[in-house]
N, C-alpha and C. Protein backbone atom coordinates (compact mmCIF):
# COMPACT_ATOMS: atom_id res chain seq x y z
N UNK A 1 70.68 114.28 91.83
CA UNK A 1 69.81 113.70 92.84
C UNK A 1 70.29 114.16 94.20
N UNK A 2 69.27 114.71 95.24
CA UNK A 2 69.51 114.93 96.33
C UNK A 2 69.99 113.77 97.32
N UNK A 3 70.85 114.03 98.06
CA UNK A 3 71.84 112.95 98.96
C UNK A 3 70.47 112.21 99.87
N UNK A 4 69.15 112.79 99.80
CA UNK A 4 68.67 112.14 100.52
C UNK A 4 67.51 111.48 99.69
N UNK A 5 67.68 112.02 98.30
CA UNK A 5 66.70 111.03 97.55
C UNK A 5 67.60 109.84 97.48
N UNK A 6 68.85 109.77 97.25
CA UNK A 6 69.34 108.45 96.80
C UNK A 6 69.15 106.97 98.04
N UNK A 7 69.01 105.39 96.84
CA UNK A 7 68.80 104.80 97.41
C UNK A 7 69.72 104.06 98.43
N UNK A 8 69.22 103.19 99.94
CA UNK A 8 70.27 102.84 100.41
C UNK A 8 71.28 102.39 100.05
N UNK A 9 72.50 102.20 100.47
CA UNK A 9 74.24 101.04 100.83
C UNK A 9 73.25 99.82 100.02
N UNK A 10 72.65 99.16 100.85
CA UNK A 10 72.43 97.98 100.96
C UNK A 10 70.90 97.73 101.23
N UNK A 11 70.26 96.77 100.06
CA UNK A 11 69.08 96.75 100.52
C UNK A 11 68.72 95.14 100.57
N UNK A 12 68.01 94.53 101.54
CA UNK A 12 68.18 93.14 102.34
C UNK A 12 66.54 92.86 101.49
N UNK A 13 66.91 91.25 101.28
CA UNK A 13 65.19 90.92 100.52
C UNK A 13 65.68 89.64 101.05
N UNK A 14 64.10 88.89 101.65
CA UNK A 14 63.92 87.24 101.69
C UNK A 14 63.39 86.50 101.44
N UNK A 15 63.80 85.57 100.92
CA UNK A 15 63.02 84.70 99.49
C UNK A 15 62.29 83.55 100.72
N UNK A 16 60.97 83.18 100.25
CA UNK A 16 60.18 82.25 100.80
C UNK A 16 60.79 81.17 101.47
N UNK A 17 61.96 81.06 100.91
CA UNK A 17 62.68 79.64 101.65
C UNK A 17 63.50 79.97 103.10
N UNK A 18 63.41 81.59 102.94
CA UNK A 18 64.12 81.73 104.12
C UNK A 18 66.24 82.43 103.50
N UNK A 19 66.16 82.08 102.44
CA UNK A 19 67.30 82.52 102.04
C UNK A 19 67.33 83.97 102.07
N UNK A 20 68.20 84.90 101.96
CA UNK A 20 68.63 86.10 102.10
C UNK A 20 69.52 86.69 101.08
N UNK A 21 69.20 88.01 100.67
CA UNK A 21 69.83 88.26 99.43
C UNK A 21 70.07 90.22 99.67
N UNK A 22 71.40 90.20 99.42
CA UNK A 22 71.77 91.44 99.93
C UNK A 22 72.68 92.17 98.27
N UNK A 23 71.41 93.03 98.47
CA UNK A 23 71.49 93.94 96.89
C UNK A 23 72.89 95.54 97.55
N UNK A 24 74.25 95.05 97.22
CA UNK A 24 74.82 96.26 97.78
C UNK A 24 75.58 97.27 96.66
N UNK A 25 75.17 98.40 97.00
CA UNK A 25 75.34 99.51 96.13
C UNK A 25 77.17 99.79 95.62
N UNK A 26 77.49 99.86 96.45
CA UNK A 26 79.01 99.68 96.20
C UNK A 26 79.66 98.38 96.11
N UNK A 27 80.91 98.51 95.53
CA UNK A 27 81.91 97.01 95.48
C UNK A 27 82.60 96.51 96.49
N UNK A 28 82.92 95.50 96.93
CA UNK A 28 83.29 95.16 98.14
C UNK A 28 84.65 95.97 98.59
N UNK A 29 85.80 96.24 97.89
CA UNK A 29 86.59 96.88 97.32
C UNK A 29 86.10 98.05 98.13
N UNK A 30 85.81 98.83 97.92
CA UNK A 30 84.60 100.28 98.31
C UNK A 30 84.37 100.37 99.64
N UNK A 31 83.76 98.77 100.33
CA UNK A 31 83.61 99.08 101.89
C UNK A 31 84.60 99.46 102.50
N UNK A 32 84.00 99.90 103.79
CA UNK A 32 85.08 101.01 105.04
C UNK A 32 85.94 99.94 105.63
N UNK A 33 87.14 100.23 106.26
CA UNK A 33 87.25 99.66 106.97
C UNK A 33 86.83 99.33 108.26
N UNK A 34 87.00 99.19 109.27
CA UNK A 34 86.80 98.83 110.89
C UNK A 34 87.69 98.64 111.82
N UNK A 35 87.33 98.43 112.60
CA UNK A 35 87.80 99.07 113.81
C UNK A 35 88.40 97.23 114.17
N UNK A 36 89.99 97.27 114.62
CA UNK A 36 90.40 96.05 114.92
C UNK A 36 90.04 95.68 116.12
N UNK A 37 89.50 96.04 116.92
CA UNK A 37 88.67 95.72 118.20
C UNK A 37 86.70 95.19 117.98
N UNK A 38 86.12 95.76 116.57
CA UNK A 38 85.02 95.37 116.45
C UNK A 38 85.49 93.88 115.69
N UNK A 39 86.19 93.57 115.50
CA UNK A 39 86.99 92.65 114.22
C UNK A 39 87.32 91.47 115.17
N UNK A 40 87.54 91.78 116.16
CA UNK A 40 87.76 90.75 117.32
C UNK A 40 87.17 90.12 117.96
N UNK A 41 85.61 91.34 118.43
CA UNK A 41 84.64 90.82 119.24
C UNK A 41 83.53 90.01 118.10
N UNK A 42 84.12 90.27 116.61
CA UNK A 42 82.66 89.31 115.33
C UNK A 42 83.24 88.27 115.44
N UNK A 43 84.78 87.93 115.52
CA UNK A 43 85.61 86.87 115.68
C UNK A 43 84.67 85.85 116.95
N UNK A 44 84.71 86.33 118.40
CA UNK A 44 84.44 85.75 119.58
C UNK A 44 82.63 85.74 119.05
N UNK A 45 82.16 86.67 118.54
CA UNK A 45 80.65 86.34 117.91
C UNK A 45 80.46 85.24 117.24
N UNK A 46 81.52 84.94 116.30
CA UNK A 46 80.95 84.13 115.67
C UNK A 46 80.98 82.69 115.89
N UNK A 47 82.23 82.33 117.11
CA UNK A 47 82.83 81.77 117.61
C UNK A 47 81.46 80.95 118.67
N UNK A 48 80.99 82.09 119.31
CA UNK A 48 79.99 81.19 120.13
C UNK A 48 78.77 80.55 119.19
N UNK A 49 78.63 81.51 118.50
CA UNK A 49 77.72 80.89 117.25
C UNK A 49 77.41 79.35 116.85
N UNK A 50 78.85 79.09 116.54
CA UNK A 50 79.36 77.79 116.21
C UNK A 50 79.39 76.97 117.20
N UNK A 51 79.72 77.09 118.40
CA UNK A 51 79.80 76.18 119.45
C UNK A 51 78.47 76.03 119.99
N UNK A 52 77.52 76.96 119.71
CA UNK A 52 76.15 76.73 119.91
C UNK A 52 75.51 75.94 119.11
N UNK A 53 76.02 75.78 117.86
CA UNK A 53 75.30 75.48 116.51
C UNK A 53 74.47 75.81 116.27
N UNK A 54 74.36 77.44 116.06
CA UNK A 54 73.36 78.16 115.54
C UNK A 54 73.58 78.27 114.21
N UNK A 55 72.72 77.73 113.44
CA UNK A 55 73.25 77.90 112.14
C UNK A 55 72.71 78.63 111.44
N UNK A 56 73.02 79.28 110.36
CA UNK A 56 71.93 80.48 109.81
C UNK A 56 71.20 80.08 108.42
N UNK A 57 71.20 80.91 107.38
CA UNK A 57 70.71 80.74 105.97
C UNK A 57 71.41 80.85 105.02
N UNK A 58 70.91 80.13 103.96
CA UNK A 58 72.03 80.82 102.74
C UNK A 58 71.77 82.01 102.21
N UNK A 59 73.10 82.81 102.21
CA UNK A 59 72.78 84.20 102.07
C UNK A 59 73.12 84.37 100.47
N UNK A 60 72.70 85.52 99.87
CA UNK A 60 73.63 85.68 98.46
C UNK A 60 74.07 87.02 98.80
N UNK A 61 75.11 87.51 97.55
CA UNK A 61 75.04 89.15 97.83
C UNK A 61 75.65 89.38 96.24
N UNK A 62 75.24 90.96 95.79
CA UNK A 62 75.56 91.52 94.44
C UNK A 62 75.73 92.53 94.98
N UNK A 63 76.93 93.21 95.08
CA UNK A 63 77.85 94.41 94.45
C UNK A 63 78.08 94.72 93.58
N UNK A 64 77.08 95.95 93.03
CA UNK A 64 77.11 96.87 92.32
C UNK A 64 78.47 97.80 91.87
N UNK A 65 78.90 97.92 90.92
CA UNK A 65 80.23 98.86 90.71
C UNK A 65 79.28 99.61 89.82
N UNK A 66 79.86 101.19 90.01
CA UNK A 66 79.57 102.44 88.98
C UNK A 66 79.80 102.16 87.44
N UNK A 67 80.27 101.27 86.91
CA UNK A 67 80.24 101.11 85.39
C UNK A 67 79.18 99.95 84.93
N UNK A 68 78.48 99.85 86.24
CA UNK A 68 77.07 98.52 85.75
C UNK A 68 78.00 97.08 85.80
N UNK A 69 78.98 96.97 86.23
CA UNK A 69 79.56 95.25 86.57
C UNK A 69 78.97 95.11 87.69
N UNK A 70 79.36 94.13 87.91
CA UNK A 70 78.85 93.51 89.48
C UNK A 70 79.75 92.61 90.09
N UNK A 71 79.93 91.89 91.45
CA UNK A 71 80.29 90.85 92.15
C UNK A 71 79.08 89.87 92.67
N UNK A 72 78.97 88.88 92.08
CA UNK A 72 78.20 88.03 92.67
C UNK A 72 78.76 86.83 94.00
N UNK A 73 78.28 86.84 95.11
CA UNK A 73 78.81 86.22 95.97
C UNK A 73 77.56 85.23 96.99
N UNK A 74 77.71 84.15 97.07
CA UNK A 74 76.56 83.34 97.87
C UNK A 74 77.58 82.20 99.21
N UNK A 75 76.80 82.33 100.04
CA UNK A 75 77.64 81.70 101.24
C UNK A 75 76.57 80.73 101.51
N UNK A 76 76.38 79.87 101.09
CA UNK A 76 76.14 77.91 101.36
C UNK A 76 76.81 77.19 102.53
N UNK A 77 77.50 77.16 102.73
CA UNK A 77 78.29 76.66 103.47
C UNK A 77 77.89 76.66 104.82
N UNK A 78 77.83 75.48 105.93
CA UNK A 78 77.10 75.53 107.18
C UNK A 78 77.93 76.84 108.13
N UNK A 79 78.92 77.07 108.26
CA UNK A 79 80.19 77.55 109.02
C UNK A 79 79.96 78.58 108.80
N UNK A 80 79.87 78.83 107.31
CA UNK A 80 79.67 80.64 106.86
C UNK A 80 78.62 80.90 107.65
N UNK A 81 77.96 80.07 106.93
CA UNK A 81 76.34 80.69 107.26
C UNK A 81 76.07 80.82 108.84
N UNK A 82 76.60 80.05 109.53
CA UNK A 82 76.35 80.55 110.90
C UNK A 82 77.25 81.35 111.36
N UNK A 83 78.10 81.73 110.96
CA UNK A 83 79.34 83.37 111.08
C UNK A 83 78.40 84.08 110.60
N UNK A 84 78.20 84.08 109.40
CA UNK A 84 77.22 85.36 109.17
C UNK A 84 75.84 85.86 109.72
N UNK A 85 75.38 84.70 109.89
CA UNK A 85 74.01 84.84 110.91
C UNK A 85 74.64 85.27 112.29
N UNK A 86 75.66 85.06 113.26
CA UNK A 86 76.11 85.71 114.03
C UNK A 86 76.29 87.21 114.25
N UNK A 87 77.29 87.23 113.03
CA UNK A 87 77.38 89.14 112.99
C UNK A 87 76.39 89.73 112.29
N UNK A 88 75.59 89.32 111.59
CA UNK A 88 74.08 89.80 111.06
C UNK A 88 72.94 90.12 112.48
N UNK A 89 73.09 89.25 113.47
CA UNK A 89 72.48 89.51 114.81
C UNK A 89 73.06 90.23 115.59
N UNK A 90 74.33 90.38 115.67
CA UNK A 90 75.07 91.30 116.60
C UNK A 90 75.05 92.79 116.18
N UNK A 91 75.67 92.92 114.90
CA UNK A 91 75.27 94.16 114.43
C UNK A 91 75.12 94.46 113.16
N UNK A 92 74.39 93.54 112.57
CA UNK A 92 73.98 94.01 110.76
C UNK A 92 74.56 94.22 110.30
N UNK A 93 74.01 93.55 109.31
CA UNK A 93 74.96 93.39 108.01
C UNK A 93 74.22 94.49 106.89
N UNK A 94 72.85 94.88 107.26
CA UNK A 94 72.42 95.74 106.45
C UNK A 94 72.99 97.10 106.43
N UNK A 95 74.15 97.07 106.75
CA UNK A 95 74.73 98.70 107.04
C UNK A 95 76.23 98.35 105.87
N UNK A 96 76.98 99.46 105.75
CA UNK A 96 78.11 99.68 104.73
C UNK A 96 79.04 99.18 105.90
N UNK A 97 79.26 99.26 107.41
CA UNK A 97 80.22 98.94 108.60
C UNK A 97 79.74 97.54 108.54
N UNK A 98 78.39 96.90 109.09
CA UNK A 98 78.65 95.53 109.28
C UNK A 98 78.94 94.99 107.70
N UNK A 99 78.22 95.31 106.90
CA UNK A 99 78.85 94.24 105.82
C UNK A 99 80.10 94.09 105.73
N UNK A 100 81.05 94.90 106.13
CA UNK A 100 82.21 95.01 105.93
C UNK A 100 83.11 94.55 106.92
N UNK A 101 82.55 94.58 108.14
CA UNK A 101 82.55 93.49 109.05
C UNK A 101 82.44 91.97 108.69
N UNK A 102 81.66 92.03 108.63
CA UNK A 102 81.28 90.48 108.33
C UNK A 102 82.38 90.19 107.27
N UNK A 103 82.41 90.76 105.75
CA UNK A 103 83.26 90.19 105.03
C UNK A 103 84.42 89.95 104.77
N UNK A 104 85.40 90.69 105.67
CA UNK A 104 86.11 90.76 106.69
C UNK A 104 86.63 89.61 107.54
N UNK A 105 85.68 89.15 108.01
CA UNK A 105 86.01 88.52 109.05
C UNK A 105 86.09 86.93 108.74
N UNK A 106 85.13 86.86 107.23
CA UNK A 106 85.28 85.95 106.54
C UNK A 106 86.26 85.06 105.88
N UNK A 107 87.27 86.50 104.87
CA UNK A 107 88.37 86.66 104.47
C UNK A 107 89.16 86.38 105.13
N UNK A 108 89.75 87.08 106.63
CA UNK A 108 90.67 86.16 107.31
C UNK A 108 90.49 85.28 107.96
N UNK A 109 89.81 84.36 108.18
CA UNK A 109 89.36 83.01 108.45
C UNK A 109 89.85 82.21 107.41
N UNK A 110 89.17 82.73 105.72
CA UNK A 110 89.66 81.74 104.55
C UNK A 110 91.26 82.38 104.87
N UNK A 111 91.41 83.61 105.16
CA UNK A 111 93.17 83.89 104.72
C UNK A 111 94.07 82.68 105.55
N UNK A 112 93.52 82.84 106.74
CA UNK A 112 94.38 82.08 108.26
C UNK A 112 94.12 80.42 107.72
N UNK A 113 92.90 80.15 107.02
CA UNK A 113 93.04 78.07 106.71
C UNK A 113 94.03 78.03 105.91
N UNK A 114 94.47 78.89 105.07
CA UNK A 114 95.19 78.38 103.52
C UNK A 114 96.63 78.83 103.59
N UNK A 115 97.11 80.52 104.51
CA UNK A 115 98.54 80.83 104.53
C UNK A 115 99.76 80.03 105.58
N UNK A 116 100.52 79.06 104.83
CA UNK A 116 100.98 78.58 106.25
C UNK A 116 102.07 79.76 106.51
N UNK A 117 102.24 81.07 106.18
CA UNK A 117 103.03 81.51 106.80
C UNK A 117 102.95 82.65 107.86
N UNK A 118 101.19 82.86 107.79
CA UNK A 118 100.62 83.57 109.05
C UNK A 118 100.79 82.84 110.05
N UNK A 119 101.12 81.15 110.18
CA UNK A 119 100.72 80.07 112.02
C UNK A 119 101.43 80.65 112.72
N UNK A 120 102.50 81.18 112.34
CA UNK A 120 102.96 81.57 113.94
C UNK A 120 102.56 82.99 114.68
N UNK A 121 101.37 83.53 113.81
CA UNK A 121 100.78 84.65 114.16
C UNK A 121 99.52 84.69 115.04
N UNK A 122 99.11 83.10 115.17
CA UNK A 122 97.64 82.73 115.82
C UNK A 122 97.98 81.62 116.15
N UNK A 123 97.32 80.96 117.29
CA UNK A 123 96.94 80.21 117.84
C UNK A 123 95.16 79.17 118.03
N UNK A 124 95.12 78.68 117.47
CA UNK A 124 94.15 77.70 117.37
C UNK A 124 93.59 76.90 118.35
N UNK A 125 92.88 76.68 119.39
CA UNK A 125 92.52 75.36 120.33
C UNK A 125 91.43 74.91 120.70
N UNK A 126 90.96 74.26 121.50
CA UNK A 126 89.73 74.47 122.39
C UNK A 126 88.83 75.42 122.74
N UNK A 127 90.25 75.69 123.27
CA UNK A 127 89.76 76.90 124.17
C UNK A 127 89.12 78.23 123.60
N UNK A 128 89.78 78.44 122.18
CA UNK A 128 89.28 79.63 121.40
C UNK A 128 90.59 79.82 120.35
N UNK A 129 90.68 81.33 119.97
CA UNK A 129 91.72 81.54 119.28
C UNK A 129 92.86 82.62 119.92
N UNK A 130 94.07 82.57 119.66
CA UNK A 130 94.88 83.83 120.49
C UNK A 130 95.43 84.34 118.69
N UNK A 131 94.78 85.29 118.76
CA UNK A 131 95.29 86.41 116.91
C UNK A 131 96.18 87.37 117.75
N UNK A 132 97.76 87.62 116.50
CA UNK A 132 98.19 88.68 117.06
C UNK A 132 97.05 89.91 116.78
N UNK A 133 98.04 91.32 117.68
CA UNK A 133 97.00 92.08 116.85
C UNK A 133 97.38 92.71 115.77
N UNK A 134 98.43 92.35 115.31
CA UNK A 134 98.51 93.08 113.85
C UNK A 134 97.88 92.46 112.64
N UNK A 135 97.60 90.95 113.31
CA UNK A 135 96.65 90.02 111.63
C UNK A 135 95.27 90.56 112.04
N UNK A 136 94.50 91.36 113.44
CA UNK A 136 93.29 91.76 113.61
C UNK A 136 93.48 93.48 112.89
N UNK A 137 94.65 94.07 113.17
CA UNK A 137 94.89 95.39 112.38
C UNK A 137 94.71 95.67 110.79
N UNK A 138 95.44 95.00 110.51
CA UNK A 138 95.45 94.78 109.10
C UNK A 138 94.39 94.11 108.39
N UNK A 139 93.61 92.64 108.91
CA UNK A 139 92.45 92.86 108.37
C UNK A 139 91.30 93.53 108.41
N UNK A 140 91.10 94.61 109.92
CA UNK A 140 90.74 95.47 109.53
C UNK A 140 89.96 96.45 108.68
N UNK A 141 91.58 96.86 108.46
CA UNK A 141 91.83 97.99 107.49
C UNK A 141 92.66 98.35 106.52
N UNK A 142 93.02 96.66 105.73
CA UNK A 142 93.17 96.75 104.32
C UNK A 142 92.01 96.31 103.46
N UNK A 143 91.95 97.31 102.50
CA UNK A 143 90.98 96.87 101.47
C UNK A 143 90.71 95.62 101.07
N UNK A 144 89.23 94.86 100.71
CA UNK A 144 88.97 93.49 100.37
C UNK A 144 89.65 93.59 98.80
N UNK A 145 89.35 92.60 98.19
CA UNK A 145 89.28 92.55 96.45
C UNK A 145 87.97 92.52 95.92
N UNK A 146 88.26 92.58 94.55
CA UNK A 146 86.68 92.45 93.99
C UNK A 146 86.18 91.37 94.37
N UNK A 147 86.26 90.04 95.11
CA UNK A 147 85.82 88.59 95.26
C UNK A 147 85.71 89.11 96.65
N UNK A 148 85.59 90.08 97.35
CA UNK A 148 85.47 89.70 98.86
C UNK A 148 86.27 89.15 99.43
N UNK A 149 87.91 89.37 99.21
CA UNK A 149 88.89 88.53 100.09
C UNK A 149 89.86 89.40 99.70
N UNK A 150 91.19 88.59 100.94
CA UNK A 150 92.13 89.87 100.88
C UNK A 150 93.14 89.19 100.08
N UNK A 151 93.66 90.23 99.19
CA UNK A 151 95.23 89.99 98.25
C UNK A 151 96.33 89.65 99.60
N UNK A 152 96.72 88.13 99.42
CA UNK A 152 97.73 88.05 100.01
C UNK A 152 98.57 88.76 100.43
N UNK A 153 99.55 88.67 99.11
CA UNK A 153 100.93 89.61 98.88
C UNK A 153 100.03 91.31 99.42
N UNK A 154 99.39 91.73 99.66
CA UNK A 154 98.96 93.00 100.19
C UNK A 154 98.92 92.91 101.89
N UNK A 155 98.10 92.12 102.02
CA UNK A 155 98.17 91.60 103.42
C UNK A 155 99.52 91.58 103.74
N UNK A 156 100.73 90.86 103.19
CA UNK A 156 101.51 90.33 103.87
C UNK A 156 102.47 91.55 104.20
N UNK A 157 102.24 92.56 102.94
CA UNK A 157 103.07 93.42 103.01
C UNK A 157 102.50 94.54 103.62
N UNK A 158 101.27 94.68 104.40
CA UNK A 158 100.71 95.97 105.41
C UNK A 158 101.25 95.01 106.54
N UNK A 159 100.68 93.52 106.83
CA UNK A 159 101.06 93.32 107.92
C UNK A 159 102.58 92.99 108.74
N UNK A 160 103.52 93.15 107.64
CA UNK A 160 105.25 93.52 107.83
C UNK A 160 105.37 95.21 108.44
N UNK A 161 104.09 95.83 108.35
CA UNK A 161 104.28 97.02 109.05
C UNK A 161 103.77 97.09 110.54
N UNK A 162 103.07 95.84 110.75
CA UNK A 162 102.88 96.33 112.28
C UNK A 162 103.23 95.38 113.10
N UNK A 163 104.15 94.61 112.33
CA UNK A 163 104.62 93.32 113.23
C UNK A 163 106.31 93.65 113.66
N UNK A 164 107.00 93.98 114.22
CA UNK A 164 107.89 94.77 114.88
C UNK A 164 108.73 93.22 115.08
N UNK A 165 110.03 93.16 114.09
CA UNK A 165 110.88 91.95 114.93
C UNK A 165 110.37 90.93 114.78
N UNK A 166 109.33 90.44 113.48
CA UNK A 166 108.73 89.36 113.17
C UNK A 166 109.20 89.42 111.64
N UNK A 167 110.04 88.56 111.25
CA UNK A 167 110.25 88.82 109.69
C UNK A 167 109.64 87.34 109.45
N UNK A 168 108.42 87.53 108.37
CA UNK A 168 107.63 86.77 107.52
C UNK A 168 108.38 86.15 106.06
N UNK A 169 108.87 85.04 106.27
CA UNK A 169 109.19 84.83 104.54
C UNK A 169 109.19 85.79 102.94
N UNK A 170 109.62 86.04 102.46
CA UNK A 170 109.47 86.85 101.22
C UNK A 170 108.40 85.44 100.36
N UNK A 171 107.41 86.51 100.23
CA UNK A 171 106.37 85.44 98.85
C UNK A 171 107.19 84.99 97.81
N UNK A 172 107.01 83.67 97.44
CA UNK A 172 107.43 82.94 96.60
C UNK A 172 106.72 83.21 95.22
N UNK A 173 107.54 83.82 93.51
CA UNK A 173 106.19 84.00 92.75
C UNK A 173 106.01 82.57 92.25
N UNK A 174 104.65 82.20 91.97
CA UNK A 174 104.17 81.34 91.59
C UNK A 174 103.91 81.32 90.00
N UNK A 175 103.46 82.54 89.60
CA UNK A 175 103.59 82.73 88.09
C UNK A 175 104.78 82.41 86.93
N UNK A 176 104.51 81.69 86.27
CA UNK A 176 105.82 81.42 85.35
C UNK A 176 106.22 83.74 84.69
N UNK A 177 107.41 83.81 84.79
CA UNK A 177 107.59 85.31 84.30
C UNK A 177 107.69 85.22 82.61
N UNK A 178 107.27 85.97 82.41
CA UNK A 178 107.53 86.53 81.17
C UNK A 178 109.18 87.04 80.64
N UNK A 179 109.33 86.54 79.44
CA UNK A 179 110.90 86.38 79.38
C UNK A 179 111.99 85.84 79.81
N UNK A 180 111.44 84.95 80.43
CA UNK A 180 112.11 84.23 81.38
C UNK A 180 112.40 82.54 80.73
């Protein structure tokens, strides 16, 4: 097939209710990375979003992998949904960059509620957020997982490379070991 017969990244459909459903050709895994400066300003996007209470729709999405599996993923949630309706207005999500944006930006949001050993890497307030920039580097431009989120222990160990004189705890394993 010619590179220009083939069909788009991503193709966007909306169901009568207003919901949104994003058919994407590759695995989340697959998307590009970005630029830690566009990663910042979806951050402050999405940020006014919320303080506006603009809220968006429920979105779904299916990622396609080359052996016919898939990722099924749906964002319900009021918070998501108006993050994503944010960077969906700023700069689309119908592209292989914003989706990857957006999911992205998702991921370290869930990464930053749940790791207590990123807090002393961000700041939380009123006022907004202060992220170093190596937790905006690294999420980035480390690869998601198949679920659309980032492997901890991966994270923790790209972002020990750009944090200079910040030593992060060694991960604790949680898994009972084998032979053990």
């Amino acid at each position: 097939m010619d590179a220009r017969e083939q069909p788009p990244p991503i193709r966007v459909g909306t169901s009568p209710d207003g919901s949104v459903t994003y058919l994407v050709a590759v695995p989340p895994e697959a998307l590009p990375p970005v630029g830690k400066r566009d990663l910042e300003l979806a951050w402050h996007t999405a940020r006014r979003a919320a303080l506006g209470q603009r809220w968006g729709v429920v979105r779904g999405f299916r990622f396609n992998r080359p052996d016919g599996t898939h990722t099924d993923l749906a964002l319900a949630d009021p918070d998501a949904a108006c993050w994503v309706a944010a960077i969906d207005g700023a700069v689309g999500i119908g592209t292989s960059h914003g989706m990857s944006l957006c999911l992205r930006l998702l991921a370290l949001i869930e990464l930053l509620a749940h790791a207590a050993w990123a807090r002393p890497l961000f700041k939380l307030d009123r006022g907004g957020a202060d992220l170093h920039p190596a937790l905006l580097r690294t999420a980035a431009t480390i690869p998601l997982t198949r679920e659309a989120r980032f492997d901890e222990v991966g994270f923790r160990s790209r972002l020990d490379r750009y944090v200079a004189g910040f030593a992060l705890p060694a991960p604790t394993e949680t898994r009972p070991r084998l032979g053990a």
